[in-house]
N, C-alpha and C. Protein backbone atom coordinates (compact mmCIF):
# COMPACT_ATOMS: atom_id res chain seq x y z
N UNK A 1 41.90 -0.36 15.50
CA UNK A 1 41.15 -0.78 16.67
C UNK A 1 39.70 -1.00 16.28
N UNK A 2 39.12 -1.88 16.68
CA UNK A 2 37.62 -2.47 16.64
C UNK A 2 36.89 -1.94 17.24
N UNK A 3 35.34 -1.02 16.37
CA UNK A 3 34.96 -0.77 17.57
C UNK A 3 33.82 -1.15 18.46
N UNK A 4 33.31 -0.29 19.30
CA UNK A 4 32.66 -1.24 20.42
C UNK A 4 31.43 -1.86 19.93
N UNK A 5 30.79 -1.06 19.19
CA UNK A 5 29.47 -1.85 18.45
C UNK A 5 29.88 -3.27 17.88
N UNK A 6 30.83 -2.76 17.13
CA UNK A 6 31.44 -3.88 16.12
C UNK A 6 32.10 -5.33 17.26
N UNK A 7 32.73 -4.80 17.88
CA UNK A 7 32.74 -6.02 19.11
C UNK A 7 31.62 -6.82 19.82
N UNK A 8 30.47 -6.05 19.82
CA UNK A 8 29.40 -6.41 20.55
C UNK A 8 28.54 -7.41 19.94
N UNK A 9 28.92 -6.88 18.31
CA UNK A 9 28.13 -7.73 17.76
C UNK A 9 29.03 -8.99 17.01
N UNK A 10 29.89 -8.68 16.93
CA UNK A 10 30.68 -10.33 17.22
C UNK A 10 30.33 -11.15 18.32
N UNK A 11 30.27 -10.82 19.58
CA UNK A 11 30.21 -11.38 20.66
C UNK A 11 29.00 -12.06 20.31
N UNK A 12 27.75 -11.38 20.18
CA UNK A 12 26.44 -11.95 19.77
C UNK A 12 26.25 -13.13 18.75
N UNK A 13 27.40 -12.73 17.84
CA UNK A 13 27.41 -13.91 17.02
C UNK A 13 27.84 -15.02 17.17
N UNK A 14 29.29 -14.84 18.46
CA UNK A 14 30.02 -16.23 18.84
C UNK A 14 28.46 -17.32 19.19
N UNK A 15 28.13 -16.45 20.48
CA UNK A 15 27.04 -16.82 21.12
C UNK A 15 25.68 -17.51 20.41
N UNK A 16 25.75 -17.02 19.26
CA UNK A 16 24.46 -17.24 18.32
C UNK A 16 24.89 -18.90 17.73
N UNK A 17 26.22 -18.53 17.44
CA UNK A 17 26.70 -20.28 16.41
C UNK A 17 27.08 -21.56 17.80
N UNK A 18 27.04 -20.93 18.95
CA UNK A 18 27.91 -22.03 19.56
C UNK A 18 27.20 -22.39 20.79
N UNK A 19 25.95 -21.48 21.36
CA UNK A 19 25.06 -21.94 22.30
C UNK A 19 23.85 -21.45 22.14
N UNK A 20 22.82 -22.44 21.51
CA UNK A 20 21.77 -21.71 20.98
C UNK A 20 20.67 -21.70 22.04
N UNK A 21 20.57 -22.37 23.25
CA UNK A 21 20.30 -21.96 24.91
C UNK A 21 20.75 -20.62 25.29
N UNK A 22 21.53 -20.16 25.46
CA UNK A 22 21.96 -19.11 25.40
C UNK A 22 21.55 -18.06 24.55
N UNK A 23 21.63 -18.19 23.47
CA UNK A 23 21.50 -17.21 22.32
C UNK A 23 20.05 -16.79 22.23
N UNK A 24 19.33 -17.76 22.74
CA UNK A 24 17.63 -17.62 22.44
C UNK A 24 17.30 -16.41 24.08
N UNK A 25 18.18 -16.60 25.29
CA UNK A 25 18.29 -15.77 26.07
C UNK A 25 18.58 -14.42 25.72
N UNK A 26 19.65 -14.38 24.95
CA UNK A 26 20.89 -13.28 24.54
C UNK A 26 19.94 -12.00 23.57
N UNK A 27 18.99 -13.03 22.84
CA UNK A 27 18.15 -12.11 21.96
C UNK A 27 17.48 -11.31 22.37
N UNK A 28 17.01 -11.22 23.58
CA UNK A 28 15.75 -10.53 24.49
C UNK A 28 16.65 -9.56 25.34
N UNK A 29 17.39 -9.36 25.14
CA UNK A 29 18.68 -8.54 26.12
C UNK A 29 19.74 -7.89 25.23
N UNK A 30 19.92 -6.04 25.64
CA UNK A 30 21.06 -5.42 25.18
C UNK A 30 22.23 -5.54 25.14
N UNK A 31 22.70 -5.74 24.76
CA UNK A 31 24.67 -6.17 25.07
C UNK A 31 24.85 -4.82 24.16
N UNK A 32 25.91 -3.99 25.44
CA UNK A 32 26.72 -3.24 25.12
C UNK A 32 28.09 -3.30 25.42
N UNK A 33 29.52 -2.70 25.41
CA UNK A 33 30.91 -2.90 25.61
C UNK A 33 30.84 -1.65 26.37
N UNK A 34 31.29 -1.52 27.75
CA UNK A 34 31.34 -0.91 28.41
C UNK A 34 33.06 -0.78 28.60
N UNK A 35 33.33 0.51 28.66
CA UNK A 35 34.47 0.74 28.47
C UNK A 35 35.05 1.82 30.12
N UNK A 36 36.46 1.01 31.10
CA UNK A 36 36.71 1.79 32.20
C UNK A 36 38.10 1.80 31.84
N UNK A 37 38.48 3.16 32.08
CA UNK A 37 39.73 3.77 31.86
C UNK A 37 40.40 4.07 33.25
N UNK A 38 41.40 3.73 34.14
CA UNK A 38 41.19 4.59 35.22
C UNK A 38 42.79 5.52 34.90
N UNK A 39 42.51 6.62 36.09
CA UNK A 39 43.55 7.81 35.66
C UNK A 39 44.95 7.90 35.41
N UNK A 40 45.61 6.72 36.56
CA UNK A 40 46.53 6.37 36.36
C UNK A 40 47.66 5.63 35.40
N UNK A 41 46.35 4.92 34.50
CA UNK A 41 46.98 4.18 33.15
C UNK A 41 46.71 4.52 31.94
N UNK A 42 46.91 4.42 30.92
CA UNK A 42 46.71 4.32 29.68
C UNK A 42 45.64 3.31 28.94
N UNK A 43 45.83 2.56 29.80
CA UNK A 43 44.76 1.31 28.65
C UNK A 43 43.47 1.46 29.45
N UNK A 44 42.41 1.10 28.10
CA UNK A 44 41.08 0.92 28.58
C UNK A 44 40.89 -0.42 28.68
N UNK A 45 39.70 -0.64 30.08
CA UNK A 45 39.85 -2.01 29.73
C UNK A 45 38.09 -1.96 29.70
N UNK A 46 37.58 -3.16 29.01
CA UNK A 46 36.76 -3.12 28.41
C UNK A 46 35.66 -4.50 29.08
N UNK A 47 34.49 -3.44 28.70
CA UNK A 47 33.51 -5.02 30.22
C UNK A 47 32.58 -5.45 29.10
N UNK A 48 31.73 -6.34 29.17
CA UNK A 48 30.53 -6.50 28.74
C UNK A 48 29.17 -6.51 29.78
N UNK A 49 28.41 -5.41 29.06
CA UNK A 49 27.33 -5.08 29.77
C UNK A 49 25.71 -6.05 28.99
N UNK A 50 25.49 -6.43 29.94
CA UNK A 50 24.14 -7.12 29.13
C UNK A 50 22.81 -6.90 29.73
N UNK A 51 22.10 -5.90 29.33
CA UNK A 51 20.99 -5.30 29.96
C UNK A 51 19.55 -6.23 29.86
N UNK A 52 19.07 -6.89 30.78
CA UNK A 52 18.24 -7.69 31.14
C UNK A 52 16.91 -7.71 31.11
N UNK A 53 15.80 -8.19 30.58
CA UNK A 53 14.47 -7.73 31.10
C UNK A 53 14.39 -8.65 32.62
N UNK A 54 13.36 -8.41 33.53
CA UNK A 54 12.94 -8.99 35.00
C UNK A 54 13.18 -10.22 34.73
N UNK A 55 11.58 -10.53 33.72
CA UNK A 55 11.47 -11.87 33.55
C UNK A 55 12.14 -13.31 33.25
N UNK A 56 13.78 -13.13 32.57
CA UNK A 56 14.37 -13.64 31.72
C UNK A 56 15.70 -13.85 33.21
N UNK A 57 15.43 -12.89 34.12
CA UNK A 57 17.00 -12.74 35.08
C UNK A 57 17.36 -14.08 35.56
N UNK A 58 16.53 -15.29 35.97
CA UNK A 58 16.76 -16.21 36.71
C UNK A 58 17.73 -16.89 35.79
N UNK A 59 16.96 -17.40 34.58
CA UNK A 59 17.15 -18.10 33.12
C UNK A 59 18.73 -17.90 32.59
N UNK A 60 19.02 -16.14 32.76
CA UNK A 60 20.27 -16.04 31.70
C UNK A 60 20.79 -16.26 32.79
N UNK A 61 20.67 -16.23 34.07
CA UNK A 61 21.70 -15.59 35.61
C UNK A 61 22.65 -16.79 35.34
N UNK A 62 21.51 -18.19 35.22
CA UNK A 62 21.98 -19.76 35.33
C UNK A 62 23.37 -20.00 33.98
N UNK A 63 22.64 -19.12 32.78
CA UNK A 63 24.02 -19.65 31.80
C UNK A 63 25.05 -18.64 31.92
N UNK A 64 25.09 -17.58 33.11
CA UNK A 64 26.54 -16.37 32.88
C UNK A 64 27.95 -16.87 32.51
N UNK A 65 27.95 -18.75 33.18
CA UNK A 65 29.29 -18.89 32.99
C UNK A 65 29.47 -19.04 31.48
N UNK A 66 28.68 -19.30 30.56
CA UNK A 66 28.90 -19.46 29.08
C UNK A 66 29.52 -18.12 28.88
N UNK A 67 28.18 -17.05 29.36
CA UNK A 67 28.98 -15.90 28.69
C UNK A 67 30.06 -14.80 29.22
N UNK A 68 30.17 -15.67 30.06
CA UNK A 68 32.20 -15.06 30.79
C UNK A 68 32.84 -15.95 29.85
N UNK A 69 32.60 -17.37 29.66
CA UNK A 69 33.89 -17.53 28.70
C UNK A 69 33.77 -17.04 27.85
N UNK A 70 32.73 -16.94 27.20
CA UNK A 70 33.00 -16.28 25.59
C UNK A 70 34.05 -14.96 25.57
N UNK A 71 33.31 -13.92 26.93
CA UNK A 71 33.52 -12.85 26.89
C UNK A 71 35.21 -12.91 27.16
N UNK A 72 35.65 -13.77 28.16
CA UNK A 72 37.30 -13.93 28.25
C UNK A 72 37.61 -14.50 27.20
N UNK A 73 37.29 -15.20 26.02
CA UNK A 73 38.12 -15.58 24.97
C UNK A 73 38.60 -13.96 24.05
N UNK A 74 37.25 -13.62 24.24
CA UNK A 74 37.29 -11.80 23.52
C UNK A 74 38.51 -11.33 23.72
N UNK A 75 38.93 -11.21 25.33
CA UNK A 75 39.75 -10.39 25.66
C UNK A 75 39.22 -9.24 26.24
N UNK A 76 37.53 -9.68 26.85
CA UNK A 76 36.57 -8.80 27.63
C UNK A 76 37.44 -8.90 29.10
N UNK A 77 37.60 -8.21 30.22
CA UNK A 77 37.81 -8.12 31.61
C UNK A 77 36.72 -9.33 32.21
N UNK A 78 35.23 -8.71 32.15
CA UNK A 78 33.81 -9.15 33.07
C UNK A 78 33.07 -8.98 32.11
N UNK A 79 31.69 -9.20 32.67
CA UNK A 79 30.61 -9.40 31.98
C UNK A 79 29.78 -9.12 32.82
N UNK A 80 29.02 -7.77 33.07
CA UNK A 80 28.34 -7.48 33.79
C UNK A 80 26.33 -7.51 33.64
N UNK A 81 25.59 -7.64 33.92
CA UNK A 81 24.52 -8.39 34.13
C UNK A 81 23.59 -7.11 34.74
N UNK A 82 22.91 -6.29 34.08
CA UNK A 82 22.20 -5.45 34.92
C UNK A 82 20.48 -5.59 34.43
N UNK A 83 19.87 -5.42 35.47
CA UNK A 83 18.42 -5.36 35.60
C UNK A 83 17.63 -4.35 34.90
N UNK A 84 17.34 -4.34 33.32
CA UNK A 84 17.09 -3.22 32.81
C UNK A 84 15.59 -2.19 33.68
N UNK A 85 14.70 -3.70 34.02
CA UNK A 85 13.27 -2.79 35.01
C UNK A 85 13.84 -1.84 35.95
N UNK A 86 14.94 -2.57 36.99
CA UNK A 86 15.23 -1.65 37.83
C UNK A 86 15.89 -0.54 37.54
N UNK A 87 16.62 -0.37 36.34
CA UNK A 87 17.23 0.53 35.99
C UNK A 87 16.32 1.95 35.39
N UNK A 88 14.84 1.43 34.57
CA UNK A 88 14.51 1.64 34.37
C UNK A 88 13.47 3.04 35.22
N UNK A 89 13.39 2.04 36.45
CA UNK A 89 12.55 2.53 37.31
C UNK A 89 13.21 3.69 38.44
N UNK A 90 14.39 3.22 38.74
CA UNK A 90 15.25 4.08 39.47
C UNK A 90 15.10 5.15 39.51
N UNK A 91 14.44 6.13 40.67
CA UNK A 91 14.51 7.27 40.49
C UNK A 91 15.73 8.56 40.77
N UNK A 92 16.74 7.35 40.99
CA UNK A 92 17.65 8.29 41.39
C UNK A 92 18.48 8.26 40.07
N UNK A 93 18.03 7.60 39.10
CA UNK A 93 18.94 7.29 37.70
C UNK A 93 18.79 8.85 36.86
N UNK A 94 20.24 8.90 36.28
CA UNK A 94 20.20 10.26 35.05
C UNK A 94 20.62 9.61 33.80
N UNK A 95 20.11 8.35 33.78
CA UNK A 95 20.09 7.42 32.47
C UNK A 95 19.16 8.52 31.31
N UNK A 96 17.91 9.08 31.77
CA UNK A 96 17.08 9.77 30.61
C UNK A 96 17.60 11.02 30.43
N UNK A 97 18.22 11.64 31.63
CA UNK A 97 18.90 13.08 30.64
C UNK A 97 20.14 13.01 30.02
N UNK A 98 21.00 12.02 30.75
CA UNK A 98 22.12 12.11 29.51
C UNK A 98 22.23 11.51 28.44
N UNK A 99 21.70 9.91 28.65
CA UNK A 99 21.03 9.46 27.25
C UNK A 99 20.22 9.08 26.73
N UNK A 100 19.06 9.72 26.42
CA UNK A 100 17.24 9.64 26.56
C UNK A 100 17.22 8.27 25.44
N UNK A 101 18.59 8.30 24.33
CA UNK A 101 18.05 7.20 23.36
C UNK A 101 18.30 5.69 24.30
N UNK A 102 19.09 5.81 25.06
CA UNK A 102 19.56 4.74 25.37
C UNK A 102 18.73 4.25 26.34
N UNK A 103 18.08 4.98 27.06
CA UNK A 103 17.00 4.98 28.24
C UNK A 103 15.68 4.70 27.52
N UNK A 104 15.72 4.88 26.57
CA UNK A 104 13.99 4.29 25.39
C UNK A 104 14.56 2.64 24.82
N UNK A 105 15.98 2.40 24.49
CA UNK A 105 16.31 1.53 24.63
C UNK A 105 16.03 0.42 25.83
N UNK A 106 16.41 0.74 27.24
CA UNK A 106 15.75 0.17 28.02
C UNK A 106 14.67 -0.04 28.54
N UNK A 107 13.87 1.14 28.40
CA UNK A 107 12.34 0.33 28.16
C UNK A 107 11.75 -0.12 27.29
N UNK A 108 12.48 -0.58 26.16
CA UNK A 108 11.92 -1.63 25.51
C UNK A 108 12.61 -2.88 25.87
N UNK A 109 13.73 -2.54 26.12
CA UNK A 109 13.82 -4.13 26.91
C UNK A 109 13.29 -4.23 28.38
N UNK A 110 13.00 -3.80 28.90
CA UNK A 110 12.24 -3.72 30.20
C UNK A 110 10.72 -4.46 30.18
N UNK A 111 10.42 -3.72 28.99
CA UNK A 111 8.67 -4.39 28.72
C UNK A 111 8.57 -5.33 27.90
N UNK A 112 9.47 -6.27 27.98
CA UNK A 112 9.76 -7.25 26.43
C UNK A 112 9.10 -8.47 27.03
N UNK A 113 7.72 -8.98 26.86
CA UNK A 113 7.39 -10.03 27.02
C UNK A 113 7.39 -11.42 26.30
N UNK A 114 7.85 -12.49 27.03
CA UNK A 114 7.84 -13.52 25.68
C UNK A 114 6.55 -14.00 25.01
């Protein structure tokens, strides 16, 4: 089995050789493989998460359908699209105690100016 890093960054690469509109978006933004299991089944099924700065949301919002197909050629479910500022800012978020690296992660994409 492949794993999720290693998927993620394939994905980045489809994206890099085959829409370089896209890809120049894709660079300024986290892509992670978000993984939902639910109780009743066995299989995981697997999303793509692409963590956003503010500035960039209108721009990538317009090319998502590129990166649903890519992500359905994968054998991704969705492709989910989140607002790293707001996430950032959220005070109701426990993004920094359970994963403080991943939460320094998003504020650097949060404050990523072009």
């Amino acid at each position: 089995m492949i794993s999720r890093k290693k998927l993620a960054k394939e994905y980045i690469k489809i994206i890099n050789n085959y829409y370089p509109v896209s890809s120049r978006l894709l660079n300024q933004c986290l892509v992670r493989i978000l993984t939902f299991n639910a109780d009743r089944t066995t299989t995981n099924l697997y999303y793509l998460g692409i963590y956003y700065p503010a500035i960039i949301g209108d721009r990538l919002l317009e090319q998502q359908d590129i990166f649903r197909d890519a992500a359905e050629n994968m054998g991704l479910v969705e492709v989910v699209f989140l607002n790293a500022n707001r996430l950032v800012k959220d005070p109701l978020s426990k993004i920094k105690e359970q994963n403080f690296r991943f939460w320094l992660e998003l504020c650097w994409i949060a404050n990523e100016v072009n």
